[in-house]
N, C-alpha and C. Protein backbone atom coordinates (compact mmCIF):
# COMPACT_ATOMS: atom_id res chain seq x y z
N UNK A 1 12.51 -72.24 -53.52
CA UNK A 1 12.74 -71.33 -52.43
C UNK A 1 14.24 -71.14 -52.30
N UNK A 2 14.74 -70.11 -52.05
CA UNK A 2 15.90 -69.56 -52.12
C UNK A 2 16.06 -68.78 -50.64
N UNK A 3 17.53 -68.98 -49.81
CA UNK A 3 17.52 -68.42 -48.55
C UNK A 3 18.61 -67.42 -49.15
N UNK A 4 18.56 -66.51 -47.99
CA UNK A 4 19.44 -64.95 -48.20
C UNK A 4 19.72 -64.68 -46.70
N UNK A 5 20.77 -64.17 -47.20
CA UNK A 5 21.35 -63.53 -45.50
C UNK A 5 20.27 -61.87 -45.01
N UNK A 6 19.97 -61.47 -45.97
CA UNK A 6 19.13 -59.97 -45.75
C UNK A 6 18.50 -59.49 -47.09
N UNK A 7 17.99 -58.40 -46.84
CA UNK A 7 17.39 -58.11 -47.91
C UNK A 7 18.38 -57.15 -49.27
N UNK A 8 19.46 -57.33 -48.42
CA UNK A 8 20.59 -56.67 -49.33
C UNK A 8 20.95 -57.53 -50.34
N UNK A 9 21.21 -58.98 -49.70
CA UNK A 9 21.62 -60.12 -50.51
C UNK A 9 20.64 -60.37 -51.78
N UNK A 10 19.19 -60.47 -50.69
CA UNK A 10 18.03 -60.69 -52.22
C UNK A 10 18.18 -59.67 -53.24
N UNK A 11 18.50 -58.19 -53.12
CA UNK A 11 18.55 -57.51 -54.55
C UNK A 11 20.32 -57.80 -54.91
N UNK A 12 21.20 -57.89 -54.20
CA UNK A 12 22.09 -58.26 -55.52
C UNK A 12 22.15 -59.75 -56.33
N UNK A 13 21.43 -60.61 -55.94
CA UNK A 13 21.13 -61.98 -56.14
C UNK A 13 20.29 -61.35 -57.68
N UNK A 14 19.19 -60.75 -57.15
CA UNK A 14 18.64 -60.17 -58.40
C UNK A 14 19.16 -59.72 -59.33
N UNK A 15 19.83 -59.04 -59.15
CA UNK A 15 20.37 -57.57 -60.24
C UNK A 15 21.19 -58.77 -60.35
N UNK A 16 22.18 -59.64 -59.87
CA UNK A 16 23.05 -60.38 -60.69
C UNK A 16 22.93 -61.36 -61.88
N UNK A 17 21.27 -61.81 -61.54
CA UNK A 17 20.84 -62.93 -62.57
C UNK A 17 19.46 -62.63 -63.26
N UNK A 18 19.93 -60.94 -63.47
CA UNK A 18 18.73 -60.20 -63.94
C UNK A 18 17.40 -61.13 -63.88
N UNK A 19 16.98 -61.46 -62.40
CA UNK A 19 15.76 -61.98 -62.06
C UNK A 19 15.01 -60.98 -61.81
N UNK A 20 13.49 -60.45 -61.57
CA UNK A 20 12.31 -59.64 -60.50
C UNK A 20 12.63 -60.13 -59.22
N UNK A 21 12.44 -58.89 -58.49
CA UNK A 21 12.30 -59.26 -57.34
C UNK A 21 11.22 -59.90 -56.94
N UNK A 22 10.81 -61.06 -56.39
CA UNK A 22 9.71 -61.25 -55.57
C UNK A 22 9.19 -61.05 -54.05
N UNK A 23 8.13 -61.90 -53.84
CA UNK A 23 7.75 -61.80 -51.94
C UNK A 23 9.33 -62.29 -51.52
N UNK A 24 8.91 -62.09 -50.24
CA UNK A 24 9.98 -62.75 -49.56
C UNK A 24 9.44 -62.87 -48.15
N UNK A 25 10.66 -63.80 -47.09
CA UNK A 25 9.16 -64.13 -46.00
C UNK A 25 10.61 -64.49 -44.95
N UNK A 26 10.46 -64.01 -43.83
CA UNK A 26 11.61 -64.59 -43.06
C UNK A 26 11.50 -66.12 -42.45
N UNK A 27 12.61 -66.53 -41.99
CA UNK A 27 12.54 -68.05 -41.86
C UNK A 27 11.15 -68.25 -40.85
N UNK A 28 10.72 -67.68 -39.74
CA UNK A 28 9.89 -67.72 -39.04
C UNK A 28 8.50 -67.33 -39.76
N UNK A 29 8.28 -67.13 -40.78
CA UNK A 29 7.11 -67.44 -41.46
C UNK A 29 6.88 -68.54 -42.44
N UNK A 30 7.91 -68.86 -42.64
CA UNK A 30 8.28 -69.82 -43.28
C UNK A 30 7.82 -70.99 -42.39
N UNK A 31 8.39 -71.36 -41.44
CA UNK A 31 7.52 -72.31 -40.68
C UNK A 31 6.14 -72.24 -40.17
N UNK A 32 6.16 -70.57 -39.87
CA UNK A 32 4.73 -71.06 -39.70
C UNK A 32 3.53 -70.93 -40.28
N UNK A 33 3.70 -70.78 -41.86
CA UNK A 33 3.22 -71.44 -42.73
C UNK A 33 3.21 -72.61 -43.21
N UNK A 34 4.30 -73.26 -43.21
CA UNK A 34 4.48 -75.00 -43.32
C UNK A 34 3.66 -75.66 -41.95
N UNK A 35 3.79 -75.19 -40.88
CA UNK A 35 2.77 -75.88 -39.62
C UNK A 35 1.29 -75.16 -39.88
N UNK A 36 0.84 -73.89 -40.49
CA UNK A 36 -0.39 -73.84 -40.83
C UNK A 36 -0.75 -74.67 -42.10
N UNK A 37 -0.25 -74.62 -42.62
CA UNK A 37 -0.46 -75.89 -43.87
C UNK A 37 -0.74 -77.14 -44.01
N UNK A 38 0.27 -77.19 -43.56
CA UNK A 38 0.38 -79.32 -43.13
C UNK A 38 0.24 -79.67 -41.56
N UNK A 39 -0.09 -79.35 -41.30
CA UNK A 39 -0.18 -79.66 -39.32
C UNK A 39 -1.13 -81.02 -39.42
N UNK A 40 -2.53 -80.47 -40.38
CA UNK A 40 -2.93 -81.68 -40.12
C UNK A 40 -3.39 -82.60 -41.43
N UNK A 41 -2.29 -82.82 -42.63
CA UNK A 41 -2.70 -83.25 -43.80
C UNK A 41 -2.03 -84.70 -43.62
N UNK A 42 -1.79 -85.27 -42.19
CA UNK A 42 -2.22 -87.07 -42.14
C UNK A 42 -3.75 -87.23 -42.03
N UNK A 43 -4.35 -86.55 -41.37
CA UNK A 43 -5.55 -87.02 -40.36
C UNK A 43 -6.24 -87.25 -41.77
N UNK A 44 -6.87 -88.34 -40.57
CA UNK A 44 -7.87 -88.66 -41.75
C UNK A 44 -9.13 -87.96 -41.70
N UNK A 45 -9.55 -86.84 -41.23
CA UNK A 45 -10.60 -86.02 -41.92
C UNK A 45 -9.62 -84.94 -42.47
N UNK A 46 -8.81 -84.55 -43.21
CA UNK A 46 -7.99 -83.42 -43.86
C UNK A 46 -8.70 -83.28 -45.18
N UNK A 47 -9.06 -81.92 -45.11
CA UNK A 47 -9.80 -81.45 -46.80
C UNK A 47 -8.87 -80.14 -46.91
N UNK A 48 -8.92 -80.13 -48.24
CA UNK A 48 -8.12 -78.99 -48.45
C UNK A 48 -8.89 -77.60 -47.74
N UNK A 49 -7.72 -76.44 -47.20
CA UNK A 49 -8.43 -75.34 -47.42
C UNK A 49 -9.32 -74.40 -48.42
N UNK A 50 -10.25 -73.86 -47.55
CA UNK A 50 -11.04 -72.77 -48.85
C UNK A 50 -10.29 -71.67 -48.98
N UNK A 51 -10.63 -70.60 -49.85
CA UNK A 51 -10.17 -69.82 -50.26
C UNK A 51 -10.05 -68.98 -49.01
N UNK A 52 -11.25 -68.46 -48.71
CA UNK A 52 -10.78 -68.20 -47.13
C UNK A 52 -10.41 -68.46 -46.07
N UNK A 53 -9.81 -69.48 -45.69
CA UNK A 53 -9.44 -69.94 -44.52
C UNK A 53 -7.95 -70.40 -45.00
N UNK A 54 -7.31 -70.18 -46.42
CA UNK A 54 -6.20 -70.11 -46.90
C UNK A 54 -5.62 -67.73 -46.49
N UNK A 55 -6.38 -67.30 -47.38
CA UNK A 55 -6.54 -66.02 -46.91
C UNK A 55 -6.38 -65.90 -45.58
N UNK A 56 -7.04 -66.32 -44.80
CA UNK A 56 -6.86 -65.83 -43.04
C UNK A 56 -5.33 -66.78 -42.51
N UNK A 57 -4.99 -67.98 -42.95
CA UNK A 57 -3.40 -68.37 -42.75
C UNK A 57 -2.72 -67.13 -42.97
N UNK A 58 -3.08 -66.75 -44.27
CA UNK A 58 -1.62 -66.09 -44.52
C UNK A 58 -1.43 -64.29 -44.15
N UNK A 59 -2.55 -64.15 -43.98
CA UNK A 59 -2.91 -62.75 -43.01
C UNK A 59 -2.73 -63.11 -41.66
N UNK A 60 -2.74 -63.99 -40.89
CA UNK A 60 -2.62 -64.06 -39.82
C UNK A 60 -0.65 -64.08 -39.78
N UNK A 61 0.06 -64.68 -40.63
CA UNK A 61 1.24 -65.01 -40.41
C UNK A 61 1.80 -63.79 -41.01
N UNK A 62 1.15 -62.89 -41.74
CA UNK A 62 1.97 -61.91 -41.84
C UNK A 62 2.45 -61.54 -43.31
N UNK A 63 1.81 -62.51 -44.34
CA UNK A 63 2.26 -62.25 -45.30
C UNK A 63 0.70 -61.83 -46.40
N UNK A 64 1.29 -60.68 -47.02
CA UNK A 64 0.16 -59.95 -47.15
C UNK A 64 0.87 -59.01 -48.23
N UNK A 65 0.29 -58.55 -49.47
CA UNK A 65 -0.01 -58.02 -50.61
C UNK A 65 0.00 -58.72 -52.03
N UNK A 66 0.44 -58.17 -52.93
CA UNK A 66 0.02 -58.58 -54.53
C UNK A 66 0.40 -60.12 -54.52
N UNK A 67 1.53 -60.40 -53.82
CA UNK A 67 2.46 -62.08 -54.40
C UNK A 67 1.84 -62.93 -53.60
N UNK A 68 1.16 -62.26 -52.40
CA UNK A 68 0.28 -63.58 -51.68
C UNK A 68 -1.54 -63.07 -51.61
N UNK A 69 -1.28 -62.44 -52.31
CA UNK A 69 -3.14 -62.16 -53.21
C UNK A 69 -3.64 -63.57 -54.05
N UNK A 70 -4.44 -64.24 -53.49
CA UNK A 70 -5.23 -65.41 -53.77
C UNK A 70 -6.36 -64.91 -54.48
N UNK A 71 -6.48 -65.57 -56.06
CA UNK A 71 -7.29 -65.79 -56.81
C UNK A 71 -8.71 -65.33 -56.49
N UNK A 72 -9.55 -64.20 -56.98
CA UNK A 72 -11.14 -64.10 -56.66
C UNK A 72 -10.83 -62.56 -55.77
């Protein structure tokens, strides 16, 4: 994971180290994807998510097309 001041920074970051652009996600999704994720992976009933209930995290937080398109 790589931080940027804007989205200006992420394409000359690009074009400088002839990388693709990828997703990108502001710091506030960023957490709250890390607290939808791990909030509760002490407890001891923690099973991984399903495919859908991974899907509805990340639609609910906002991140949504091809780079966060889950498998199926």
């Amino acid at each position: 994971m790589l931080l940027f001041r804007s989205e200006q920074h992420v394409d000359r970051w690009c074009q400088q180290w002839n990388r693709p652009r990828g997703a990108t996600m502001t710091l506030n999704q960023g957490w709250r994807l890390a607290r939808e994720w791990y909030n509760d992976r002490l407890s001891a009933e923690w099973r991984p998510k399903t495919e859908a209930e991974a899907r509805a995290a990340l639609t609910r937080i906002g991140l949504v097309g091809e780079f966060w398109r889950l498998n199926g």
